[in-house]
C-alpha atoms as a PDB file:
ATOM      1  CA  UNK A   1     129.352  43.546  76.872  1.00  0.00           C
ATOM      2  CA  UNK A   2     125.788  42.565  76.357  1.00  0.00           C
ATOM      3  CA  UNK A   3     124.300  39.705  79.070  1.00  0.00           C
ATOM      4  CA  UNK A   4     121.386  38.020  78.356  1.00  0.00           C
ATOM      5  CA  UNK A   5     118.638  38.011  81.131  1.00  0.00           C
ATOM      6  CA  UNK A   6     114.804  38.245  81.103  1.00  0.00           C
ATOM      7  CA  UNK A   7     112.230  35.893  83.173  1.00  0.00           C
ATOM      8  CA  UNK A   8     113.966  32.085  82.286  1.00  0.00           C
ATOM      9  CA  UNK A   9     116.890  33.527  82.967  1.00  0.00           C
ATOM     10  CA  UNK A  10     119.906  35.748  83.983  1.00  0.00           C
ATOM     11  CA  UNK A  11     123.369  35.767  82.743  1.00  0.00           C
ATOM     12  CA  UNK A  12     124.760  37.139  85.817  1.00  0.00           C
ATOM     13  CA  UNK A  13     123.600  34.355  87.633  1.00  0.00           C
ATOM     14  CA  UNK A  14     124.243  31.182  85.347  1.00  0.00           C
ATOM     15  CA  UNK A  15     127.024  29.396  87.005  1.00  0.00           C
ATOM     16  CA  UNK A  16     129.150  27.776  83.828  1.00  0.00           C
ATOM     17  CA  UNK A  17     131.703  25.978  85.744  1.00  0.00           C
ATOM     18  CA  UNK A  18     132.807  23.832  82.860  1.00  0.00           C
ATOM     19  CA  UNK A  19     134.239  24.389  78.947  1.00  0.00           C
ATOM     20  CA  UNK A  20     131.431  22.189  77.501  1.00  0.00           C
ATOM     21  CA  UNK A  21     128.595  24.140  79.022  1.00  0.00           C
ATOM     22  CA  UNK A  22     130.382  27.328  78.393  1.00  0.00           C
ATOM     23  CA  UNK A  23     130.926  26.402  74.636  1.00  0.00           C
ATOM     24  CA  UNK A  24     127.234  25.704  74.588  1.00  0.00           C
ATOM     25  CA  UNK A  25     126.144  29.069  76.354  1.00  0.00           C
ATOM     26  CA  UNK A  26     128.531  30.495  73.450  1.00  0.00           C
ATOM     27  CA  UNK A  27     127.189  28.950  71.201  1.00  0.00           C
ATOM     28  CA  UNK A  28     123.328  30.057  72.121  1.00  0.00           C
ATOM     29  CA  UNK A  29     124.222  33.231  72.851  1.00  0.00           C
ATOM     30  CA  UNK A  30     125.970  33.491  68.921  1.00  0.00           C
ATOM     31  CA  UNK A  31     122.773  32.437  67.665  1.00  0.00           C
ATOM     32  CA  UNK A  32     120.740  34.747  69.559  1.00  0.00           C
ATOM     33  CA  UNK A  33     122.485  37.468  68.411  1.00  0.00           C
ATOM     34  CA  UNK A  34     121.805  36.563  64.586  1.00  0.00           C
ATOM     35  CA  UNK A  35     118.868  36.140  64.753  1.00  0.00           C
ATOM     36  CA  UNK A  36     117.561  39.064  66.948  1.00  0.00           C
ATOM     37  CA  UNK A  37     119.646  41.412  64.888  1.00  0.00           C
ATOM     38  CA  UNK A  38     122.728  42.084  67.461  1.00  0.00           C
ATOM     39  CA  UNK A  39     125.230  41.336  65.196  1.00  0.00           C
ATOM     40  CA  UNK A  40     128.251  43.386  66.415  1.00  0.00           C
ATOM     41  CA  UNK A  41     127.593  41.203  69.688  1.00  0.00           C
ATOM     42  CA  UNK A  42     127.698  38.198  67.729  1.00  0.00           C
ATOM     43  CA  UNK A  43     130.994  39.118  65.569  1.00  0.00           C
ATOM     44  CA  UNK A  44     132.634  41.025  69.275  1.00  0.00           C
ATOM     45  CA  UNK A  45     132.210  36.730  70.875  1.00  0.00           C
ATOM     46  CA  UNK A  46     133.414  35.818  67.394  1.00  0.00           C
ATOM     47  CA  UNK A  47     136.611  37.639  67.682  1.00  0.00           C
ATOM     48  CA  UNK A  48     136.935  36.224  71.200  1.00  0.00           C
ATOM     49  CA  UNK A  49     139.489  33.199  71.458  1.00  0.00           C
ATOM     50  CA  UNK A  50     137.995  30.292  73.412  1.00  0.00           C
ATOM     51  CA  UNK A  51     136.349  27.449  73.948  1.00  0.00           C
ATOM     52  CA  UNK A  52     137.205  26.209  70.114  1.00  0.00           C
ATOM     53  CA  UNK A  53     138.202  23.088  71.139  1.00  0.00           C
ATOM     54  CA  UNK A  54     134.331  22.187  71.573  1.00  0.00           C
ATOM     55  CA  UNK A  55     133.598  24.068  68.586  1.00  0.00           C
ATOM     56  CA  UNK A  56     135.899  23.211  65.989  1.00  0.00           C
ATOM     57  CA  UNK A  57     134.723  23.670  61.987  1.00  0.00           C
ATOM     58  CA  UNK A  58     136.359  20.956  61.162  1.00  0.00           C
ATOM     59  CA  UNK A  59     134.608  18.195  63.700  1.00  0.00           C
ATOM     60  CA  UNK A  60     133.382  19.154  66.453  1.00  0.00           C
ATOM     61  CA  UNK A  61     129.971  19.036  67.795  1.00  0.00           C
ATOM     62  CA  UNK A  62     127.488  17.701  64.982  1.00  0.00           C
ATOM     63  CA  UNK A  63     125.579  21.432  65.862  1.00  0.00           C
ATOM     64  CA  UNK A  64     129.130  23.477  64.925  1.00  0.00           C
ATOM     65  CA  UNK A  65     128.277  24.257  61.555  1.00  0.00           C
ATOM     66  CA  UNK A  66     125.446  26.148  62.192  1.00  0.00           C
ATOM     67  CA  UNK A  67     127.231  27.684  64.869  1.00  0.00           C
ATOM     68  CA  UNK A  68     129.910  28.952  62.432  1.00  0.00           C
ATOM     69  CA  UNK A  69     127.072  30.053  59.798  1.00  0.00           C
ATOM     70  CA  UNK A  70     125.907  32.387  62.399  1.00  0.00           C
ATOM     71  CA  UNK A  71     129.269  33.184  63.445  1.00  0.00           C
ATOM     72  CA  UNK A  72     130.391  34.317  59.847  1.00  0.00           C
ATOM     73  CA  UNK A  73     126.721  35.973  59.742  1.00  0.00           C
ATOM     74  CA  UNK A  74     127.437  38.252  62.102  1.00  0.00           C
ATOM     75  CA  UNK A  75     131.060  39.124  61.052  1.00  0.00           C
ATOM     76  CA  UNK A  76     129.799  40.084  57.535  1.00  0.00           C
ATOM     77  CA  UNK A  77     126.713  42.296  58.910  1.00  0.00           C
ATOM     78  CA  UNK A  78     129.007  43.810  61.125  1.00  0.00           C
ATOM     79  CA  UNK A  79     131.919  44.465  58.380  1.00  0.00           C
ATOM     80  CA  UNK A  80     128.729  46.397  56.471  1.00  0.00           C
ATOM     81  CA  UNK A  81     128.091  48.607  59.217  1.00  0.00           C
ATOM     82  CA  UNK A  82     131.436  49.214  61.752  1.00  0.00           C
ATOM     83  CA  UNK A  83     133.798  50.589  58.968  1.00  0.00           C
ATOM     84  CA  UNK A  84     136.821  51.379  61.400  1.00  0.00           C
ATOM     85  CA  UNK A  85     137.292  47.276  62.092  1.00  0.00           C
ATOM     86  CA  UNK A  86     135.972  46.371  58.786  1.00  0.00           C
ATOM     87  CA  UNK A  87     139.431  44.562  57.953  1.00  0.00           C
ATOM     88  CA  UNK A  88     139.205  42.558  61.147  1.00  0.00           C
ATOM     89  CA  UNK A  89     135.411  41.289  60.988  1.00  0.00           C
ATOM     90  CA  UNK A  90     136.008  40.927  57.176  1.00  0.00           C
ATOM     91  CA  UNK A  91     139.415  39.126  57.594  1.00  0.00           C
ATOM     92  CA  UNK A  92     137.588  36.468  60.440  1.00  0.00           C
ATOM     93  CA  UNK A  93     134.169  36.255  58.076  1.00  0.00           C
ATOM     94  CA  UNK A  94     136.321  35.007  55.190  1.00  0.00           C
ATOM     95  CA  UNK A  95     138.514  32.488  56.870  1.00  0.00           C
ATOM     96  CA  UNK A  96     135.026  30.609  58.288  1.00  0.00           C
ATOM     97  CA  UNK A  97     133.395  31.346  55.165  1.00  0.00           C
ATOM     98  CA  UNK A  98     136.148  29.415  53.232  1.00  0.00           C
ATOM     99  CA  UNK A  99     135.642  26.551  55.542  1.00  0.00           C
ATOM    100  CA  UNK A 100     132.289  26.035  55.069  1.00  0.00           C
ATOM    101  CA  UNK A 101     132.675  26.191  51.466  1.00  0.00           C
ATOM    102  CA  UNK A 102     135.172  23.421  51.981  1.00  0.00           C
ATOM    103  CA  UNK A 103     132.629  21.719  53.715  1.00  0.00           C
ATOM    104  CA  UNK A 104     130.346  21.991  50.382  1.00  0.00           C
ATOM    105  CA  UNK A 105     132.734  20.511  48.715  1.00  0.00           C
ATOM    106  CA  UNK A 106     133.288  17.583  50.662  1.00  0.00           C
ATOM    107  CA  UNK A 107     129.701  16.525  50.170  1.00  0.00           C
ATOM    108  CA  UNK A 108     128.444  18.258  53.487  1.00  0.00           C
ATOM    109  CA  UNK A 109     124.841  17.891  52.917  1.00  0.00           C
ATOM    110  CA  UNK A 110     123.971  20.501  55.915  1.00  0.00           C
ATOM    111  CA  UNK A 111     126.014  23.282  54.550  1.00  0.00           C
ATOM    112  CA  UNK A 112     125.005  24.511  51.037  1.00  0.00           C
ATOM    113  CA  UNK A 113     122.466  26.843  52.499  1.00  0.00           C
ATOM    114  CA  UNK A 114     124.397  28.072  54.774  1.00  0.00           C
ATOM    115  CA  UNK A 115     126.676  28.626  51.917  1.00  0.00           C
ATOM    116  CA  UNK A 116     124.694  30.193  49.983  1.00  0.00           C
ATOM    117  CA  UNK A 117     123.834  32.970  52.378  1.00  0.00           C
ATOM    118  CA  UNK A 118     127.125  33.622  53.231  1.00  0.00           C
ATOM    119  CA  UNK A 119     127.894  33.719  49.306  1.00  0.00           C
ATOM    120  CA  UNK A 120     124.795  36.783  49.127  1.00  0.00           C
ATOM    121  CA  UNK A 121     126.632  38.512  52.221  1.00  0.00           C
ATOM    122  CA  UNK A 122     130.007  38.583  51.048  1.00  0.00           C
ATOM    123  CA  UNK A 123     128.746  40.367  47.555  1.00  0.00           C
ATOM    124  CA  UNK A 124     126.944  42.756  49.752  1.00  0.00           C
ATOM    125  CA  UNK A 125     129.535  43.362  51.637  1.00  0.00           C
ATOM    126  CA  UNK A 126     131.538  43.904  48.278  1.00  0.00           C
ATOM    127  CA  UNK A 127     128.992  46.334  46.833  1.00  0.00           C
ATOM    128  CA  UNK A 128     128.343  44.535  44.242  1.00  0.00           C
ATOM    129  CA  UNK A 129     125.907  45.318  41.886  1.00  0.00           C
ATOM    130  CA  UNK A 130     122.171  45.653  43.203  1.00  0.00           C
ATOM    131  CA  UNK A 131     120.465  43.248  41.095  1.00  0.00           C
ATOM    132  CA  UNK A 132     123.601  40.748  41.104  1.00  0.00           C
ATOM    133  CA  UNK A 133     123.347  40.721  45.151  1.00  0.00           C
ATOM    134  CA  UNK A 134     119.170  40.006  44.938  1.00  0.00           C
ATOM    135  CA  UNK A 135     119.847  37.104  42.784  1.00  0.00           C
ATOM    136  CA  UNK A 136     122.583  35.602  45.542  1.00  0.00           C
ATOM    137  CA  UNK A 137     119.731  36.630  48.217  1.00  0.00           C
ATOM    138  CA  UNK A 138     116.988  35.173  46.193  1.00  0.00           C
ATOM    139  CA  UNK A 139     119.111  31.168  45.639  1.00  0.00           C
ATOM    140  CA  UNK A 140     119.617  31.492  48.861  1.00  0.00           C
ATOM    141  CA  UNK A 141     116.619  31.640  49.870  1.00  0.00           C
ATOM    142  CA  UNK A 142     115.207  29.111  47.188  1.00  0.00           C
ATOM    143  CA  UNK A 143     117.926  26.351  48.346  1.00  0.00           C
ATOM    144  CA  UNK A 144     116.633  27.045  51.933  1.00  0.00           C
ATOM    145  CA  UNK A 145     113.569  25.891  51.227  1.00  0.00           C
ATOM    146  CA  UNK A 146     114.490  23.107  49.657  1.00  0.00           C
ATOM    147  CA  UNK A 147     116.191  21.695  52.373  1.00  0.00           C
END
């Protein structure tokens, strides 16, 4: 287990005495780990059951879908590089991935992005061809900026 700590703050000593708060320290710490690069932390709290009541994919907290992005981020990154669990982090990346491309489909104007991304990962992940993968990376990255 990996705790967060530095000068703001220590883990250890964070008192998180209710679900909300300890969704949202979930939550940051999920994030954290994508985007620092600690992705088999973030897929190892994905895995973890809990506090999903306050982070549901399907309502929720208007801040869940990024949440779940970052989630399903770190479960594809993770498939790429820990091949003895690669069914499990693949099996969990899908399920999240397919809800956010429900999402898309509904109209969700936050998600197709996120989508997008995830759509580049999962070919990586698939070993799909080189220049086929760039292109995913590349709309991804063009519909990011967008906005």
């Amino acid at each position: 287990t990996v705790e967060l700590g530095g000068k703001a703050m220590d883990e250890k000593e964070v008192v998180i005495l209710t679900r909300p708060r300890h969704a949202t320290f979930l939550y940051v710490k999920t994030v954290a780990s994508s985007l620092f690069g600690r992705y088999e932390l973030g897929a190892h709290l994905a895995i973890e059951k809990g506090d999903l009541e306050y982070l549901k994919i399907k309502g929720g907290v208007p801040f869940s879908k990024v949440f779940w992005f970052h989630r399903c981020l770190c479960l594809y990154a993770t498939a790429r590089t820990n091949k003895t669990k690669k069914k499990q982090f693949k099996a969990q990346a899908k399920r999240i991935h397919k809800e956010l491309t429900n999402a898309l489909k509904n109209k969700n104007p936050n998600v197709p992005h996120h989508a997008s991304l995830l759509n580049a990962e999962k070919a990586a992940l698939a070993q799909k061809k080189n220049q086929d993968v760039k292109k995913l990376y590349n709309d991804a990255i063009t519909m990011s900026a967008r906005g």
